[in-house]
PDB file of N, CA and C in Angstrom:
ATOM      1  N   UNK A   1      -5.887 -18.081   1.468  1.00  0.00           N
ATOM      2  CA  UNK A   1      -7.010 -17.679   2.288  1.00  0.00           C
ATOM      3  C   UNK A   1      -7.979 -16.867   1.449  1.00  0.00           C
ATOM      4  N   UNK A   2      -9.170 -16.963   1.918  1.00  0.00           N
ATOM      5  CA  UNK A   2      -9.618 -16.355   1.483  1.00  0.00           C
ATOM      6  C   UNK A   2     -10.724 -15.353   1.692  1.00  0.00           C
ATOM      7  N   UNK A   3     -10.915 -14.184   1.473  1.00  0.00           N
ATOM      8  CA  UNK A   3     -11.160 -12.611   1.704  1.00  0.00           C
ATOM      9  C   UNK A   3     -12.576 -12.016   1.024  1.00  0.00           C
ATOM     10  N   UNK A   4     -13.014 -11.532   2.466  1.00  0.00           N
ATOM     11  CA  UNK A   4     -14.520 -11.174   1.445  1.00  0.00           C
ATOM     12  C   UNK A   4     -13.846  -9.276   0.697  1.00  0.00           C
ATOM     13  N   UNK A   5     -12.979  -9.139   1.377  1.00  0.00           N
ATOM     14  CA  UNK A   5     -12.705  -7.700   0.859  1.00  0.00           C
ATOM     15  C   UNK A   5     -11.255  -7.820   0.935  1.00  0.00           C
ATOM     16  N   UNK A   6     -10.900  -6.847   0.012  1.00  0.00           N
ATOM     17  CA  UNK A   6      -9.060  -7.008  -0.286  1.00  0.00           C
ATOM     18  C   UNK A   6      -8.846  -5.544  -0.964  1.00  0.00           C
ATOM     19  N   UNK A   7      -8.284  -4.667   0.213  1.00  0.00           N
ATOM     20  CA  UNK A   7      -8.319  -3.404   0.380  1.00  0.00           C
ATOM     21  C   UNK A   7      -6.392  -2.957  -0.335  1.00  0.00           C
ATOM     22  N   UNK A   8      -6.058  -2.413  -1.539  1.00  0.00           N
ATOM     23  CA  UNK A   8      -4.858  -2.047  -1.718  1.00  0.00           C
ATOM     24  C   UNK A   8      -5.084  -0.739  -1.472  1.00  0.00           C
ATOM     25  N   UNK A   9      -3.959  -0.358  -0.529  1.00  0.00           N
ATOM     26  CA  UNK A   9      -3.780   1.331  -0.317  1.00  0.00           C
ATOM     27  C   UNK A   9      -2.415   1.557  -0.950  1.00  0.00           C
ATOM     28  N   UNK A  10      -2.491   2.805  -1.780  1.00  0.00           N
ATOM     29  CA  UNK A  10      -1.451   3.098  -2.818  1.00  0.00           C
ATOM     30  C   UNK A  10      -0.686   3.889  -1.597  1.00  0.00           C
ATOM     31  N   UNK A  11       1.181   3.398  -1.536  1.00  0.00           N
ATOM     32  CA  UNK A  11       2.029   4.182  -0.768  1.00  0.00           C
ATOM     33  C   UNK A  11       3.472   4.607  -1.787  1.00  0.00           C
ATOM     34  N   UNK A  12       2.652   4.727  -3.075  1.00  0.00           N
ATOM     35  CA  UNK A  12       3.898   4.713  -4.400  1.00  0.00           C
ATOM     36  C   UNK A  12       4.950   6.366  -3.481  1.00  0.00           C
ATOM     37  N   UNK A  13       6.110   6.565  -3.927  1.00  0.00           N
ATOM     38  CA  UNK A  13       6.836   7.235  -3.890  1.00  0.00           C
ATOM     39  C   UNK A  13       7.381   8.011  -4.832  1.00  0.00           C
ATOM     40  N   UNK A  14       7.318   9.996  -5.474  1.00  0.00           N
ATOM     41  CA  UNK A  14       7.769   9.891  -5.751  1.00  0.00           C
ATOM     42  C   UNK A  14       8.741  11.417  -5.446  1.00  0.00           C
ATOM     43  N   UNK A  15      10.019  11.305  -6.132  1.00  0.00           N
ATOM     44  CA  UNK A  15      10.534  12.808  -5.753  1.00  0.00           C
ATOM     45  C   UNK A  15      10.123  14.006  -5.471  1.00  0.00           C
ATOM     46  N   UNK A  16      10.643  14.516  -4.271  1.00  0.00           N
ATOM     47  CA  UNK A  16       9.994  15.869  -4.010  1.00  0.00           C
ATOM     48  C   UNK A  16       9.788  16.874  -5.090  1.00  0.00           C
ATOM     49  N   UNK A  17       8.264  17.361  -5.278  1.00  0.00           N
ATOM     50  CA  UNK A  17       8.588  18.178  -6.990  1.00  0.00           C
ATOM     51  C   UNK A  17       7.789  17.870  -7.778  1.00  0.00           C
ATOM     52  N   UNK A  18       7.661  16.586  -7.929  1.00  0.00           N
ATOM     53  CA  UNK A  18       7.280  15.892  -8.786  1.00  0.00           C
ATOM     54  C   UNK A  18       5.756  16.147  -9.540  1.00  0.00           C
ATOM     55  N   UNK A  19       5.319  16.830 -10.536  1.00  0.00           N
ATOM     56  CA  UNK A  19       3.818  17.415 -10.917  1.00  0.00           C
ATOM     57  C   UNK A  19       2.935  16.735 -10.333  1.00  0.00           C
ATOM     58  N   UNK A  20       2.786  15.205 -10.660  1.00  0.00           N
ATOM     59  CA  UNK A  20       2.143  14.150 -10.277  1.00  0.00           C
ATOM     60  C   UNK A  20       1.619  14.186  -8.514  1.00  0.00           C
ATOM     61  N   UNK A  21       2.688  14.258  -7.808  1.00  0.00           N
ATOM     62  CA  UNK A  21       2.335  14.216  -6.316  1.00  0.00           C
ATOM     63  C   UNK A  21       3.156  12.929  -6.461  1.00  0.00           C
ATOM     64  N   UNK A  22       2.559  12.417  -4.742  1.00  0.00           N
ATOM     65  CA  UNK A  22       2.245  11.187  -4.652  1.00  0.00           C
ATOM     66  C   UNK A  22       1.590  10.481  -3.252  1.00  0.00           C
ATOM     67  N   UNK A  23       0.671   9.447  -3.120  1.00  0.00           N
ATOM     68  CA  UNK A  23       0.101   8.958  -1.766  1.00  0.00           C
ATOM     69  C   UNK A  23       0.590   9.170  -1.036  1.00  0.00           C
ATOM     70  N   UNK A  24       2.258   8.413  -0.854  1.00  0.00           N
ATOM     71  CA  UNK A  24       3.210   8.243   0.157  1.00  0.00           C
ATOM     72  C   UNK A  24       2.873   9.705   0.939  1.00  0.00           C
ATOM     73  N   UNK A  25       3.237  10.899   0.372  1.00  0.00           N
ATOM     74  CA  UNK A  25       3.824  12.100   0.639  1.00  0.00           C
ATOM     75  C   UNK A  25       2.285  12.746   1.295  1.00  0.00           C
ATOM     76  N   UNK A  26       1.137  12.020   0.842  1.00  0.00           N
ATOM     77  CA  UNK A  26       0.076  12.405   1.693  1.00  0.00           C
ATOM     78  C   UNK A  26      -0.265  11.648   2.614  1.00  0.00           C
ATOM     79  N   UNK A  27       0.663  11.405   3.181  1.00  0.00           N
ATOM     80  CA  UNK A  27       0.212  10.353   4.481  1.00  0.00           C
ATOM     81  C   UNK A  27      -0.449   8.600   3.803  1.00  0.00           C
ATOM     82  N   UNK A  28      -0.402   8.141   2.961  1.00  0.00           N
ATOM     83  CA  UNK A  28      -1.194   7.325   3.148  1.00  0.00           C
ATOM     84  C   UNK A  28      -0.385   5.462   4.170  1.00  0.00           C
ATOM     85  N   UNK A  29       0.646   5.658   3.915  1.00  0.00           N
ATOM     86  CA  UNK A  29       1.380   4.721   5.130  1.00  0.00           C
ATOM     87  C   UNK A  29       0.524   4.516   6.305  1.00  0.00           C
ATOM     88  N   UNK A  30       0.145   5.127   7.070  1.00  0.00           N
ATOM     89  CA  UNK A  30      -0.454   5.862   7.852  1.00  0.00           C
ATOM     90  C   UNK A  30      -2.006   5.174   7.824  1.00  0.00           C
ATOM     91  N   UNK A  31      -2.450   5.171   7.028  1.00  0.00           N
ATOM     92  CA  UNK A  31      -4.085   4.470   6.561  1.00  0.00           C
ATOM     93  C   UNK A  31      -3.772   3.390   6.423  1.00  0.00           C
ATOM     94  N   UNK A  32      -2.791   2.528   6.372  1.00  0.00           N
ATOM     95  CA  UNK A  32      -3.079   0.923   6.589  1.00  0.00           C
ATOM     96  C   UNK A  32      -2.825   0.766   7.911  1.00  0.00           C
ATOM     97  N   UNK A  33      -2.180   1.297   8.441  1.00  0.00           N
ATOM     98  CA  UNK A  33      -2.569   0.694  10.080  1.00  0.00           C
ATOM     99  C   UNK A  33      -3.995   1.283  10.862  1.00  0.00           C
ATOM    100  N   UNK A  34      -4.334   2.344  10.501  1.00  0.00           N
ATOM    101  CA  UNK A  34      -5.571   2.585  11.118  1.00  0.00           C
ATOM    102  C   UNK A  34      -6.912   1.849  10.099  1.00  0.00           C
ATOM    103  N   UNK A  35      -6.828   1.377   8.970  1.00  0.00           N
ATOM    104  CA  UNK A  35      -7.612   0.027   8.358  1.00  0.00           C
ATOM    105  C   UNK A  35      -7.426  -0.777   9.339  1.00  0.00           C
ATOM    106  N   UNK A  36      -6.442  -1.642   9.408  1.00  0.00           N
ATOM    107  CA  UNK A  36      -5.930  -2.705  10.437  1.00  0.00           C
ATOM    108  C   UNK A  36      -6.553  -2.868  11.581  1.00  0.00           C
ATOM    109  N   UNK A  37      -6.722  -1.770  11.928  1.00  0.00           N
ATOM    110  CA  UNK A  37      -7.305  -1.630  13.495  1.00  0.00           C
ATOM    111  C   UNK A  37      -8.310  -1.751  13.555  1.00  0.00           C
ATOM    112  N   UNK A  38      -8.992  -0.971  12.261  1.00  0.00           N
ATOM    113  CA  UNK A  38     -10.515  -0.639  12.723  1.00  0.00           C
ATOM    114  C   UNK A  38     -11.116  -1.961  11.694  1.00  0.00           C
ATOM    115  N   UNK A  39     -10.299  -1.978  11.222  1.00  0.00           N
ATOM    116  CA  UNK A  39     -11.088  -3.764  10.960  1.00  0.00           C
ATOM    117  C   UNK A  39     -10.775  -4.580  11.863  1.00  0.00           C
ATOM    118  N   UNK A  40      -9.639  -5.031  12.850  1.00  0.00           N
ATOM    119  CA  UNK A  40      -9.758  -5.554  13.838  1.00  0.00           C
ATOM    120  C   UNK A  40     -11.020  -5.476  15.233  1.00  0.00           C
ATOM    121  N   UNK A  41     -10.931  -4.016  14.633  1.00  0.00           N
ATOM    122  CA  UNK A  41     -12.387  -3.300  16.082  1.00  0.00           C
ATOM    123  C   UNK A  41     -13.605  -4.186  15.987  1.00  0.00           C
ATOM    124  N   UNK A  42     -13.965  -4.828  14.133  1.00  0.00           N
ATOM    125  CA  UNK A  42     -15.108  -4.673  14.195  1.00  0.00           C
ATOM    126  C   UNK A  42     -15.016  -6.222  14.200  1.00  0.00           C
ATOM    127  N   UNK A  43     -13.951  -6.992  14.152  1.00  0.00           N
ATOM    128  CA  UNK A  43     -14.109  -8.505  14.151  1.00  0.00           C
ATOM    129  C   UNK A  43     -13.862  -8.671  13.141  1.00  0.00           C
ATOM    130  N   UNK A  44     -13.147  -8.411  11.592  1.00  0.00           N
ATOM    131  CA  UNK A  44     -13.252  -8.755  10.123  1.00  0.00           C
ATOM    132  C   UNK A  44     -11.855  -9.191   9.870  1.00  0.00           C
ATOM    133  N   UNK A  45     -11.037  -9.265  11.049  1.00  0.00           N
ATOM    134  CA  UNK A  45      -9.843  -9.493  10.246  1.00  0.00           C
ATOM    135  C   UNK A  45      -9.216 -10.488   9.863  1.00  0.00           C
ATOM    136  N   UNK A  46     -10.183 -12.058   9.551  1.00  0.00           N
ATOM    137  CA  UNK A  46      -9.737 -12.745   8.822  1.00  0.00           C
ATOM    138  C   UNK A  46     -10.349 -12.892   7.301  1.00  0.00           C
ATOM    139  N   UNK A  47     -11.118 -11.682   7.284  1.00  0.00           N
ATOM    140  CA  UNK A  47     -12.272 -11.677   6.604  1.00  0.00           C
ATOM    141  C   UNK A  47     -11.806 -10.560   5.303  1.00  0.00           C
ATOM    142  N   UNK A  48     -10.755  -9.719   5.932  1.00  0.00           N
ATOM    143  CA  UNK A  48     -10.419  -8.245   5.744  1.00  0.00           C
ATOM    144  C   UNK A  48      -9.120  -8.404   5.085  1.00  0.00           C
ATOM    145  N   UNK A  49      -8.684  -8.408   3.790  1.00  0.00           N
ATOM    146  CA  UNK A  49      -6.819  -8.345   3.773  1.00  0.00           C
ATOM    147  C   UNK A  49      -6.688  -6.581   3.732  1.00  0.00           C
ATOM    148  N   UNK A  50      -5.641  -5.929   4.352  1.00  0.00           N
ATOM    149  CA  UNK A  50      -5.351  -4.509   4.491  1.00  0.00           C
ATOM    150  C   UNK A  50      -4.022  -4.675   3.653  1.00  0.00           C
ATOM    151  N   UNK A  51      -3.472  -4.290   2.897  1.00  0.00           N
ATOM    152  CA  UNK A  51      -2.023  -4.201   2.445  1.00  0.00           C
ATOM    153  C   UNK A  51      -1.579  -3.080   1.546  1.00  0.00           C
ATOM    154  N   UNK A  52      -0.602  -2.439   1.103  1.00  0.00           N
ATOM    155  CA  UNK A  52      -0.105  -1.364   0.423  1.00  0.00           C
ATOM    156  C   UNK A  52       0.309  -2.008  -0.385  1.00  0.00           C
ATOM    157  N   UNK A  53       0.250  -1.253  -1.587  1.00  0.00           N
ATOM    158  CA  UNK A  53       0.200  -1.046  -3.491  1.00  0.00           C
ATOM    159  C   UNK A  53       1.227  -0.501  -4.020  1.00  0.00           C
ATOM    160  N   UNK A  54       1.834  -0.545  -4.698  1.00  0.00           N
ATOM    161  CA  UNK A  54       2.602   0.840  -5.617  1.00  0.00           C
ATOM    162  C   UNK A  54       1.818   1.484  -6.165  1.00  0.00           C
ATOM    163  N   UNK A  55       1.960   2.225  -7.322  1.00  0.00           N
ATOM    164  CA  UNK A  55       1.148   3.404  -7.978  1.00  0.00           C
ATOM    165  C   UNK A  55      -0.483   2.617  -8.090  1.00  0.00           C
ATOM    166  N   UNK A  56      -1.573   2.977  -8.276  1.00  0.00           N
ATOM    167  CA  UNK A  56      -2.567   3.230  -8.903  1.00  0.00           C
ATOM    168  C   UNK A  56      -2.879   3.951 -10.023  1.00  0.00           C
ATOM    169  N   UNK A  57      -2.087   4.759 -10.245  1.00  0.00           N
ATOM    170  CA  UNK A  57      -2.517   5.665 -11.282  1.00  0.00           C
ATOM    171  C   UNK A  57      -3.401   6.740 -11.087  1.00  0.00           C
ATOM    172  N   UNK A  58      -4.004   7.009 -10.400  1.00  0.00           N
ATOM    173  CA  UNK A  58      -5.044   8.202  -9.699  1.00  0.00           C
ATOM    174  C   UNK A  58      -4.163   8.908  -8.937  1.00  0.00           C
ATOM    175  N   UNK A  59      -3.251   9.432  -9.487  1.00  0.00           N
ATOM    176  CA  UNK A  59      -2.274   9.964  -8.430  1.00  0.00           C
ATOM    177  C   UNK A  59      -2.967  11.906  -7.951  1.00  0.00           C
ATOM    178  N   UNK A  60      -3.506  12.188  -8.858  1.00  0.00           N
ATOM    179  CA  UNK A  60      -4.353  13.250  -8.236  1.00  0.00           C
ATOM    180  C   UNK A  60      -5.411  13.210  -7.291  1.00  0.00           C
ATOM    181  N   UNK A  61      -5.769  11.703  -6.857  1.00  0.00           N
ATOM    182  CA  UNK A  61      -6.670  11.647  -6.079  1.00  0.00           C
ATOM    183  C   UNK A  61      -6.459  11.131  -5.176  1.00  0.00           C
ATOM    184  N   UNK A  62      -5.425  11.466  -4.623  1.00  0.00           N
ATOM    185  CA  UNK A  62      -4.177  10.323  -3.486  1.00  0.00           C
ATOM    186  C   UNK A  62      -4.645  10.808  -1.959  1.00  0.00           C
ATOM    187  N   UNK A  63      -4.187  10.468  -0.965  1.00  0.00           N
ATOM    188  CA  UNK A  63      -3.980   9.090  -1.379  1.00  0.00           C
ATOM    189  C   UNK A  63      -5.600   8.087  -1.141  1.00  0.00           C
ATOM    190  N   UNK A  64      -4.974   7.409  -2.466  1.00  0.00           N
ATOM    191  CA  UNK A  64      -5.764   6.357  -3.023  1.00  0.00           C
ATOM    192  C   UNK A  64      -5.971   5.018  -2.660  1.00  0.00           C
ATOM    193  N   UNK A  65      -6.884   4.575  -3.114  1.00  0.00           N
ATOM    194  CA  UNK A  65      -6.985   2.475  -2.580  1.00  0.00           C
ATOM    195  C   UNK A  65      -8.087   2.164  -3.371  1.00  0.00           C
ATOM    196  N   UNK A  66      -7.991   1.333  -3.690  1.00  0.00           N
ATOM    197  CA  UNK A  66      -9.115   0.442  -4.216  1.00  0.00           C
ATOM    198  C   UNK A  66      -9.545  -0.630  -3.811  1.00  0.00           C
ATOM    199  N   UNK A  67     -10.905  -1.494  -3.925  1.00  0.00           N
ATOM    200  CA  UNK A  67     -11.060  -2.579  -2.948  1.00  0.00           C
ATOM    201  C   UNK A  67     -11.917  -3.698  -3.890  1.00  0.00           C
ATOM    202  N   UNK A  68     -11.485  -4.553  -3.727  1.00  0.00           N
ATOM    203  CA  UNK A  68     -11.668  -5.673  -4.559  1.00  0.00           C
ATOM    204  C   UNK A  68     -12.402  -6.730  -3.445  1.00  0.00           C
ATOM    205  N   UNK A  69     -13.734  -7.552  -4.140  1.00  0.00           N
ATOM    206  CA  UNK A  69     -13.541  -7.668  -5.627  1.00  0.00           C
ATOM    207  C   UNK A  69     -14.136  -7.055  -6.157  1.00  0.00           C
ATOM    208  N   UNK A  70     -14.806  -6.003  -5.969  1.00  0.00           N
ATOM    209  CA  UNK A  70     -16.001  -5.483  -7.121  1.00  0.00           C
ATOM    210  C   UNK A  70     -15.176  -4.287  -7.489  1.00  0.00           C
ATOM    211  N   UNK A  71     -13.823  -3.867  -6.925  1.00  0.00           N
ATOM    212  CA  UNK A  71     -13.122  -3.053  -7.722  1.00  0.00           C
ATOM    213  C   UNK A  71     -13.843  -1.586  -7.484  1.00  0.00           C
ATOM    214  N   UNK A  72     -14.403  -0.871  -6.419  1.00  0.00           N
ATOM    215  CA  UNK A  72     -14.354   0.508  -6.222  1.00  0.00           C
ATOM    216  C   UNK A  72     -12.872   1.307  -5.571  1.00  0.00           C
ATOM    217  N   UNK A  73     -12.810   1.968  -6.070  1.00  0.00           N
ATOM    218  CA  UNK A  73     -11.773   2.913  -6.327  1.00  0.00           C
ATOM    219  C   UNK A  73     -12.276   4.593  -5.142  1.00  0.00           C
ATOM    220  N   UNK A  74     -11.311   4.774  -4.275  1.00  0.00           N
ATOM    221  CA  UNK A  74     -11.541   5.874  -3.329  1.00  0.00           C
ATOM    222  C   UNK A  74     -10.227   6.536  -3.401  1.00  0.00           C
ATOM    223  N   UNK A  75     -10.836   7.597  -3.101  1.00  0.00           N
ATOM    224  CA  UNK A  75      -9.638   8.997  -3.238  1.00  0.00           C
ATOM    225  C   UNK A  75      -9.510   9.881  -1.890  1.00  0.00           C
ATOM    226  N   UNK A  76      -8.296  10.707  -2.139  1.00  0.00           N
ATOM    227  CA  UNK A  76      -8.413  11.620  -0.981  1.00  0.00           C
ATOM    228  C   UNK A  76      -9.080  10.812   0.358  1.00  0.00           C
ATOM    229  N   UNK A  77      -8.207  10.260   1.064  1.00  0.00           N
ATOM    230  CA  UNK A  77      -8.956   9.523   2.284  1.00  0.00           C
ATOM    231  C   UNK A  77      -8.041   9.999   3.168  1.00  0.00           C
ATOM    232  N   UNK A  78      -8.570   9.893   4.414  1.00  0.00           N
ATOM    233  CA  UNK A  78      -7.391  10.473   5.701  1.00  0.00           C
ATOM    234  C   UNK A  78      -7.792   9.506   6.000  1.00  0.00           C
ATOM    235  N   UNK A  79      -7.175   9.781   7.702  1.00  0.00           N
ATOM    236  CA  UNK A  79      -7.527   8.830   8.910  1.00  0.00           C
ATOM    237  C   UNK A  79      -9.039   8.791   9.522  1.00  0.00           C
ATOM    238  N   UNK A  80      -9.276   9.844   9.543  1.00  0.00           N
ATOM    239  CA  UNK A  80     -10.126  10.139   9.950  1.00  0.00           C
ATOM    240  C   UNK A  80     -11.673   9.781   9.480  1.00  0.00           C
ATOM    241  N   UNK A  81     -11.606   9.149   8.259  1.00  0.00           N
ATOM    242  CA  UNK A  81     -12.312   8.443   7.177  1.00  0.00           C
ATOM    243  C   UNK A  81     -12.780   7.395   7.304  1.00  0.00           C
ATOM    244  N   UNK A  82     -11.904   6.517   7.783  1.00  0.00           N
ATOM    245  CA  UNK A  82     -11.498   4.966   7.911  1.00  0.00           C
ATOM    246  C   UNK A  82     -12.431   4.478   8.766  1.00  0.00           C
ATOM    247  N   UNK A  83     -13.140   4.612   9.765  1.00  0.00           N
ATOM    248  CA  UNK A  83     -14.417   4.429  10.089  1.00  0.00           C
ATOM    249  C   UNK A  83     -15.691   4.363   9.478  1.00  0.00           C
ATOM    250  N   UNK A  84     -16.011   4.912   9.144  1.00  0.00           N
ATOM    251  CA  UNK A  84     -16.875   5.552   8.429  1.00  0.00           C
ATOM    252  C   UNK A  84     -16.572   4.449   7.145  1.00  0.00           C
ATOM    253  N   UNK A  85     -15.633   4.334   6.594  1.00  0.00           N
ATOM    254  CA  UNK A  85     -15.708   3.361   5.127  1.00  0.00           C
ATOM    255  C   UNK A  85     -15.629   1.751   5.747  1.00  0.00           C
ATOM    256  N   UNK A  86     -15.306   1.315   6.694  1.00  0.00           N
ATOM    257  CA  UNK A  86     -15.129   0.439   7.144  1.00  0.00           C
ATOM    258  C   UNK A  86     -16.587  -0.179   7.696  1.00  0.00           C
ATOM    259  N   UNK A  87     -17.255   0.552   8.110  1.00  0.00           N
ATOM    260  CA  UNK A  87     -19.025   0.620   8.567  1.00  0.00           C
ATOM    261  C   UNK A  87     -19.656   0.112   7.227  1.00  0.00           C
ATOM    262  N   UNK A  88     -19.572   1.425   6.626  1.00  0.00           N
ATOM    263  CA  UNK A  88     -20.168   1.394   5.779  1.00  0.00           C
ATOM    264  C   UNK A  88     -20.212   0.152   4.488  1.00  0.00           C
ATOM    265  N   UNK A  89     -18.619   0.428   3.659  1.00  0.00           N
ATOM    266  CA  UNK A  89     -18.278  -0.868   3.340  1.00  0.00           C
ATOM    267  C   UNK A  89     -18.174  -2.126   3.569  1.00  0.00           C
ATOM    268  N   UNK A  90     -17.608  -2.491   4.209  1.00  0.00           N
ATOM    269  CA  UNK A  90     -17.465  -3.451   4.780  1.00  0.00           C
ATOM    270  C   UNK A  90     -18.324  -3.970   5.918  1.00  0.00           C
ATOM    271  N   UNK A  91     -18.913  -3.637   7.093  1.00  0.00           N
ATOM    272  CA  UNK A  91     -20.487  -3.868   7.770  1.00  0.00           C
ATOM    273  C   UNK A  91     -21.569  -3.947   7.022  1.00  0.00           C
ATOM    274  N   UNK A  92     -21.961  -2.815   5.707  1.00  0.00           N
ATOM    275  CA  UNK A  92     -23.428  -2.805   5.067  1.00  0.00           C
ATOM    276  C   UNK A  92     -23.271  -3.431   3.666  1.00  0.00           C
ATOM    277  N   UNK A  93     -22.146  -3.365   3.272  1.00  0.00           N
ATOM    278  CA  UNK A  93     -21.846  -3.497   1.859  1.00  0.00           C
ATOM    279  C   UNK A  93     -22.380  -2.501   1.237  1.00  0.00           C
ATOM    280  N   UNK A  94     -21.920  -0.853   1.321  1.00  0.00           N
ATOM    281  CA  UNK A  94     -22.613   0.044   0.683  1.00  0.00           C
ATOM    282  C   UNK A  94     -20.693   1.148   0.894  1.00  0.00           C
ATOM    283  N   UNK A  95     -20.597   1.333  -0.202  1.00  0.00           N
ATOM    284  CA  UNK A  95     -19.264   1.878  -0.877  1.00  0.00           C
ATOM    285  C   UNK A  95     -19.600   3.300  -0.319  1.00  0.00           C
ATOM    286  N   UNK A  96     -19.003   3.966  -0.139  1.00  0.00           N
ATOM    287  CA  UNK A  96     -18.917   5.351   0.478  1.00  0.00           C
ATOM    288  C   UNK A  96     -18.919   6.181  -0.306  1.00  0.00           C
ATOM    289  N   UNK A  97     -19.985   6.700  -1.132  1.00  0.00           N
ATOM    290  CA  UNK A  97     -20.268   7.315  -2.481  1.00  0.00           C
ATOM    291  C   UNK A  97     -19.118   9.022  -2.665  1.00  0.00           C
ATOM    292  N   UNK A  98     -18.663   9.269  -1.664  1.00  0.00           N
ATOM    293  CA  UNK A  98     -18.433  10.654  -1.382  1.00  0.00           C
ATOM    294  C   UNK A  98     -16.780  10.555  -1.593  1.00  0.00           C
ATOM    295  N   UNK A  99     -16.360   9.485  -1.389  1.00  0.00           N
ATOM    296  CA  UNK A  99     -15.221   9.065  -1.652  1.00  0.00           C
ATOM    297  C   UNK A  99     -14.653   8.710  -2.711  1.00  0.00           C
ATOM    298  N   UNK A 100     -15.401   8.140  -3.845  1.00  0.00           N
ATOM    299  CA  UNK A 100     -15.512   7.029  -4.798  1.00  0.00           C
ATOM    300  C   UNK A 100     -14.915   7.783  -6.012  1.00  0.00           C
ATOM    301  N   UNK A 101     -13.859   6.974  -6.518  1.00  0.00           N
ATOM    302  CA  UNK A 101     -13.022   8.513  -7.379  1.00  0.00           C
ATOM    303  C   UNK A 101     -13.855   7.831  -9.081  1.00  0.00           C
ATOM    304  N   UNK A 102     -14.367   8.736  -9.821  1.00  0.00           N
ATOM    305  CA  UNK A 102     -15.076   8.381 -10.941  1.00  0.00           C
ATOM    306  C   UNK A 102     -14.885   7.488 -11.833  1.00  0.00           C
ATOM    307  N   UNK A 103     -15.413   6.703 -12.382  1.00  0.00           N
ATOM    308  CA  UNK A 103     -14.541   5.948 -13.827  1.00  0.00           C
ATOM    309  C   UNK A 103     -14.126   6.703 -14.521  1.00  0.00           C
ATOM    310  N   UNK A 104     -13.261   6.216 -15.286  1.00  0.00           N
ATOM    311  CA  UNK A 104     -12.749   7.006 -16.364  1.00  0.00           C
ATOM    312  C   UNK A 104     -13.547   6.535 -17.716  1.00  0.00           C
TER     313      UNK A 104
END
């Protein structure tokens, strides 16, 4: 099939402790079902793939996702977010600048 947007949300795991952090442990489980939804809300969901990742590597900026194909990269996202990027992104085609974790 095929997807105008293909959303990986990082749900890597790792030990309590751990310097790194990790998504999992910031809720991000949690942000693929409220993606799910609110791309369902808006009509995109054959349009929309939502699915969870292992690591990203941005583990300081967790939890994380990136969205393909043009490959922007978002950090620190709650629930509460997911509107708002879903509008924006995905309705205007305009990436949610406030979110957008830097190139390296």
């Amino acid at each position: 099939m095929n997807y105008d947007f293909h959303f990986f949300i990082c749900t890597n795991e790792r030990p309590p402790g751990n310097p790194k952090g990790c998504c999992k442990s910031k809720n991000s489980e949690a942000l693929i079902e409220v993606f799910k939804k609110e791309v369902a809300a808006v009509g995109k969901s054959q349009k929309v793939r939502v699915q969870k990742s292992g690591c990203l590597g941005v583990c300081g900026s967790g939890p994380s996702l990136v969205v393909y194909p043009e490959g922007s990269w978002y950090g620190k996202i709650q629930p509460s977010d997911v509107q708002e990027i879903v509008q924006s992104h995905i309705q205007e085609g305009k990436p949610v600048e406030r979110f957008l974790i830097p190139s390296k």
